[in-house]
C-alpha atoms as a PDB file:
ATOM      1  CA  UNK A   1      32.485  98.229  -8.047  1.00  0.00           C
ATOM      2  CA  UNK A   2      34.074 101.956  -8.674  1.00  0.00           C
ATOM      3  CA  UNK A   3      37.416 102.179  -9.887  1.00  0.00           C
ATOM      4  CA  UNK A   4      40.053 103.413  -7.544  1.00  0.00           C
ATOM      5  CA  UNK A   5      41.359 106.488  -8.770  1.00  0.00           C
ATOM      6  CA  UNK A   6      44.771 107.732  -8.755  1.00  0.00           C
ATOM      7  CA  UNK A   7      46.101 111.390  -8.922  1.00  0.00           C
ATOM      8  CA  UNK A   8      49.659 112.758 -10.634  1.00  0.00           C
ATOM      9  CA  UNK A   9      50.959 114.301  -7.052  1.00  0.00           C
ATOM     10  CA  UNK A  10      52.077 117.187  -8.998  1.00  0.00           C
ATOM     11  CA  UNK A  11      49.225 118.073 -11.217  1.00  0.00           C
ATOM     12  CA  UNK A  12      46.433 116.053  -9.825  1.00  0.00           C
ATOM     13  CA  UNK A  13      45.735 114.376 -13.606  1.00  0.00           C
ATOM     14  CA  UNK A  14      43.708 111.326 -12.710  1.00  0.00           C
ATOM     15  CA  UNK A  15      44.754 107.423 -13.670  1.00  0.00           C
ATOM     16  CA  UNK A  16      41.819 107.355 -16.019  1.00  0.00           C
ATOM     17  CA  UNK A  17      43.204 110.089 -18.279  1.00  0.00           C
ATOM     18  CA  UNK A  18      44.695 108.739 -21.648  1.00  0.00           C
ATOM     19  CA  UNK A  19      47.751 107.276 -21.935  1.00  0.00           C
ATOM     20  CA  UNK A  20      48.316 108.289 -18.368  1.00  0.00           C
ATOM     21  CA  UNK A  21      51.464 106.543 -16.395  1.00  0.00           C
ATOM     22  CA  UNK A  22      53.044 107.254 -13.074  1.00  0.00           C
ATOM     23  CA  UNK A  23      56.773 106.942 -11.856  1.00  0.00           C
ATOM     24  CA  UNK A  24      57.440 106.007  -8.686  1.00  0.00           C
ATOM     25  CA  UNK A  25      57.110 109.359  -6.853  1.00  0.00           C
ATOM     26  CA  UNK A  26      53.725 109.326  -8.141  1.00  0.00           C
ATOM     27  CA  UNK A  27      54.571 111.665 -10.915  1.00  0.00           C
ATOM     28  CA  UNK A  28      52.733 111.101 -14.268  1.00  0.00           C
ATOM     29  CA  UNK A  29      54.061 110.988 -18.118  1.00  0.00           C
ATOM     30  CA  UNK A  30      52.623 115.089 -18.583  1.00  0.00           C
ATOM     31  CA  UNK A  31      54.502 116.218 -15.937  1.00  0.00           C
ATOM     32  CA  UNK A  32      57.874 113.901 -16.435  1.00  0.00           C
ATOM     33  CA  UNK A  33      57.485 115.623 -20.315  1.00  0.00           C
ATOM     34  CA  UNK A  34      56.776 119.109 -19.194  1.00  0.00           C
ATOM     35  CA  UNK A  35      59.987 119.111 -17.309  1.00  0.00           C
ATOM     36  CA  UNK A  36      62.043 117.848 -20.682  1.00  0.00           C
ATOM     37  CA  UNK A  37      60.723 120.323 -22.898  1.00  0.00           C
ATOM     38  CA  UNK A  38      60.833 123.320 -20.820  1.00  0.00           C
ATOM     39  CA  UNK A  39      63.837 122.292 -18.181  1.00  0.00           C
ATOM     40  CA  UNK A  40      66.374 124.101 -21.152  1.00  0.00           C
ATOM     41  CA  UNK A  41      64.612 127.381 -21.240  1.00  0.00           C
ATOM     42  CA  UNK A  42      66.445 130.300 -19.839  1.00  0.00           C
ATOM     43  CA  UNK A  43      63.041 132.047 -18.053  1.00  0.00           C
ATOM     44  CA  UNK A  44      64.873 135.093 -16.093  1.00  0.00           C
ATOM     45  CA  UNK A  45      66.336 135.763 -20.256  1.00  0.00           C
ATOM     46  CA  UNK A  46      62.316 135.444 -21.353  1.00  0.00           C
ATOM     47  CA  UNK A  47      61.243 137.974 -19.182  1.00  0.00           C
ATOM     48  CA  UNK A  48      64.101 140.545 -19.065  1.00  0.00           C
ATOM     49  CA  UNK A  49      63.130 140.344 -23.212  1.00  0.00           C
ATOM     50  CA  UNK A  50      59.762 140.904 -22.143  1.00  0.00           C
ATOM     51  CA  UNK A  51      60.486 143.847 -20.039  1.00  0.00           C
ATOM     52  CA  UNK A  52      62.208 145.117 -23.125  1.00  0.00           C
ATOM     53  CA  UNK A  53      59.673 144.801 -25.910  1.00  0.00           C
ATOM     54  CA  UNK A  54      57.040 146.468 -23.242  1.00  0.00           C
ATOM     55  CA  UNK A  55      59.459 149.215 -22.454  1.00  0.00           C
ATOM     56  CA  UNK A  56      59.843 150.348 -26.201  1.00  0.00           C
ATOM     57  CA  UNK A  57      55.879 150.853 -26.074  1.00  0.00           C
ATOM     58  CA  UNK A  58      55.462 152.081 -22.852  1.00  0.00           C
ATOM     59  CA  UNK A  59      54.366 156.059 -22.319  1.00  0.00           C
ATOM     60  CA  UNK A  60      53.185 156.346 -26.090  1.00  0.00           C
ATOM     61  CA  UNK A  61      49.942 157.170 -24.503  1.00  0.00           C
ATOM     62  CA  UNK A  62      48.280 153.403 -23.095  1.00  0.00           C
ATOM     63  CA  UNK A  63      48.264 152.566 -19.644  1.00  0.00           C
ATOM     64  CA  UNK A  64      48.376 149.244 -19.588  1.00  0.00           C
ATOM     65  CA  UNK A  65      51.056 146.852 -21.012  1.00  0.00           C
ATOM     66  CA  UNK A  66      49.090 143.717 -21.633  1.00  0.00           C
ATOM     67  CA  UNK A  67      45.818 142.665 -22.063  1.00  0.00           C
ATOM     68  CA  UNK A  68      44.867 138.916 -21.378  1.00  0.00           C
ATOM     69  CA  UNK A  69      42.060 137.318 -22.253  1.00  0.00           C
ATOM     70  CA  UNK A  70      40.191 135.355 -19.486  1.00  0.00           C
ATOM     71  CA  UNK A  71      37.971 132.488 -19.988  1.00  0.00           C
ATOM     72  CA  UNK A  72      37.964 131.392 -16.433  1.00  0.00           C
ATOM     73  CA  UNK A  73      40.137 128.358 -17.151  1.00  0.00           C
ATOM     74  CA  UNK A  74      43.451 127.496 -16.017  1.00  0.00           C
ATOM     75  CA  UNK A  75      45.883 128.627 -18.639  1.00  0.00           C
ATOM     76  CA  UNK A  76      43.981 132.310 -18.669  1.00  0.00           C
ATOM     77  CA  UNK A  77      44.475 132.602 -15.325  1.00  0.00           C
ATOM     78  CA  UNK A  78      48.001 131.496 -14.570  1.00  0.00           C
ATOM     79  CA  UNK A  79      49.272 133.798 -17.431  1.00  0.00           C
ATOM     80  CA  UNK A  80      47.136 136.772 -15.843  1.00  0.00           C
ATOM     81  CA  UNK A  81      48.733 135.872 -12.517  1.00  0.00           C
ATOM     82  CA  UNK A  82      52.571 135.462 -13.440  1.00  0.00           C
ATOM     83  CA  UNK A  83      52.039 138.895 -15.604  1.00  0.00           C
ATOM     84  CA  UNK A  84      50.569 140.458 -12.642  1.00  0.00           C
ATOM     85  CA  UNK A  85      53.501 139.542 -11.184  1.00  0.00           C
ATOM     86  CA  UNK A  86      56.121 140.752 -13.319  1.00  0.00           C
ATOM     87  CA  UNK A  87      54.528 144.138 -14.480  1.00  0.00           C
ATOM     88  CA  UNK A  88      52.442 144.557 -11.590  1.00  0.00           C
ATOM     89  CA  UNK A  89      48.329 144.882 -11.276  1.00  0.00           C
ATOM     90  CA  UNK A  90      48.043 148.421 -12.875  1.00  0.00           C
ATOM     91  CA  UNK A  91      49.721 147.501 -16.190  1.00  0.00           C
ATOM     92  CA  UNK A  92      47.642 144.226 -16.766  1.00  0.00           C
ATOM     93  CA  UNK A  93      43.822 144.228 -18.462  1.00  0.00           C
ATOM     94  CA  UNK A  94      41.677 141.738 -18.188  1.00  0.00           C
ATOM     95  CA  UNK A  95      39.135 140.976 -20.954  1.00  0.00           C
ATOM     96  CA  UNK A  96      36.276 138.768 -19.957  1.00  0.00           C
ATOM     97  CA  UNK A  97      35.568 136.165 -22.484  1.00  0.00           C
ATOM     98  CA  UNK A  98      32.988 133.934 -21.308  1.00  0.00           C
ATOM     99  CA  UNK A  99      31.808 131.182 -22.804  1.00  0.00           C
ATOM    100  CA  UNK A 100      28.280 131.520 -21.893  1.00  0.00           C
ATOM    101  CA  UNK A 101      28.576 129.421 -18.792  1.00  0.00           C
ATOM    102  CA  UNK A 102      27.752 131.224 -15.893  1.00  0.00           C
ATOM    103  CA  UNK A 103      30.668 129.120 -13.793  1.00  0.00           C
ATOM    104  CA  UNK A 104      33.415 130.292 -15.950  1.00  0.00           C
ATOM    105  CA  UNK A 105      32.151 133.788 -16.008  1.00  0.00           C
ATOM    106  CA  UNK A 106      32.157 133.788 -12.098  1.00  0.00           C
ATOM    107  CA  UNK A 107      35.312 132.665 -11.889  1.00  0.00           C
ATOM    108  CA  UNK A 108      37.332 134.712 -14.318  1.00  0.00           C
ATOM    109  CA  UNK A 109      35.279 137.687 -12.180  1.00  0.00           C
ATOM    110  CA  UNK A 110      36.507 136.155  -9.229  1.00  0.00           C
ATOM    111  CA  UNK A 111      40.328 136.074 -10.550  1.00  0.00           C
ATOM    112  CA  UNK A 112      39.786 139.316 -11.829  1.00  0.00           C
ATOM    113  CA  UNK A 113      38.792 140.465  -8.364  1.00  0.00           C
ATOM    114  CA  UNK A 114      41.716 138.747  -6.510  1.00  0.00           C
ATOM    115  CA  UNK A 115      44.118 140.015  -8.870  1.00  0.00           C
ATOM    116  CA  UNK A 116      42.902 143.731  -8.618  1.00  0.00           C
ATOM    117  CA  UNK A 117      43.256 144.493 -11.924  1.00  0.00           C
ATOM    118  CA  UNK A 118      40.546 146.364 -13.909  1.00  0.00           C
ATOM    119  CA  UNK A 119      38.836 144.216 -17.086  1.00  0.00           C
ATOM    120  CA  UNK A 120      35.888 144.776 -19.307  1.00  0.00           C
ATOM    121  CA  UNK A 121      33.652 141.804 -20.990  1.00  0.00           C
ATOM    122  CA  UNK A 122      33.187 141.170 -24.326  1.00  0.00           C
ATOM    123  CA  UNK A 123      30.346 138.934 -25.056  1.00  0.00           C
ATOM    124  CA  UNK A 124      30.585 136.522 -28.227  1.00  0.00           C
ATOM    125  CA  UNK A 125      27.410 135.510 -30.153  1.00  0.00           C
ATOM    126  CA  UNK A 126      27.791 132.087 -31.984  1.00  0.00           C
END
């Protein structure tokens, strides 16, 4: 018999993840601590000091702002996305990082694409 499996209905985290709970909007214990650590943080502040520190550097002679480095994961590209964003798709690079699997190369390529930014590869030996 398979296992019914439940999702976080924020997140999607499935019931079989460790240490996993749900409240009763269906929310689970990585979401419910996500909101306590980060619910104080004052994110317009964050990124007005960001706009700051990049506008110290900017014109000394580099076009872009920020480079990001994809994998083709989640966390690359959310960061790529909210910097696209807030500085716009001309002052973000993308550098392709694969990790030699061709379905995270696709689909930082694919982000890249979507994005409109410009990116180069670099390829890691082991």
């Amino acid at each position: 018999m398979v296992e019914e499996i439940t999702r976080c209905t924020r997140c999607i985290l499935p019931s079989n993840y460790p240490n996993i709970d749900f409240d009763e909007k269906g929310e689970c214990r990585v979401c419910r601590e996500f909101d306590e650590k980060y619910a104080k943080i004052d994110w317009k502040a964050r990124e007005a000091k960001l706009h700051k520190i990049l506008k110290r550097y900017r014109g000394k002679g580099e076009k872009y702002d920020v480079m990001v480095p994809f994998s083709g994961g989640k966390d690359s590209s959310v960061v790529a996305a909210l910097l696209v964003e807030a500085l716009g798709k001309d002052r973000v690079l993308g550098v392709l990082m694969p990790k030699g699997i061709q379905d995270d190369i696709d689909m930082a390529k694919l982000l890249v694409d979507h994005l409109g930014i410009k990116s180069f590869t670099v390829n890691i030996k082991a």
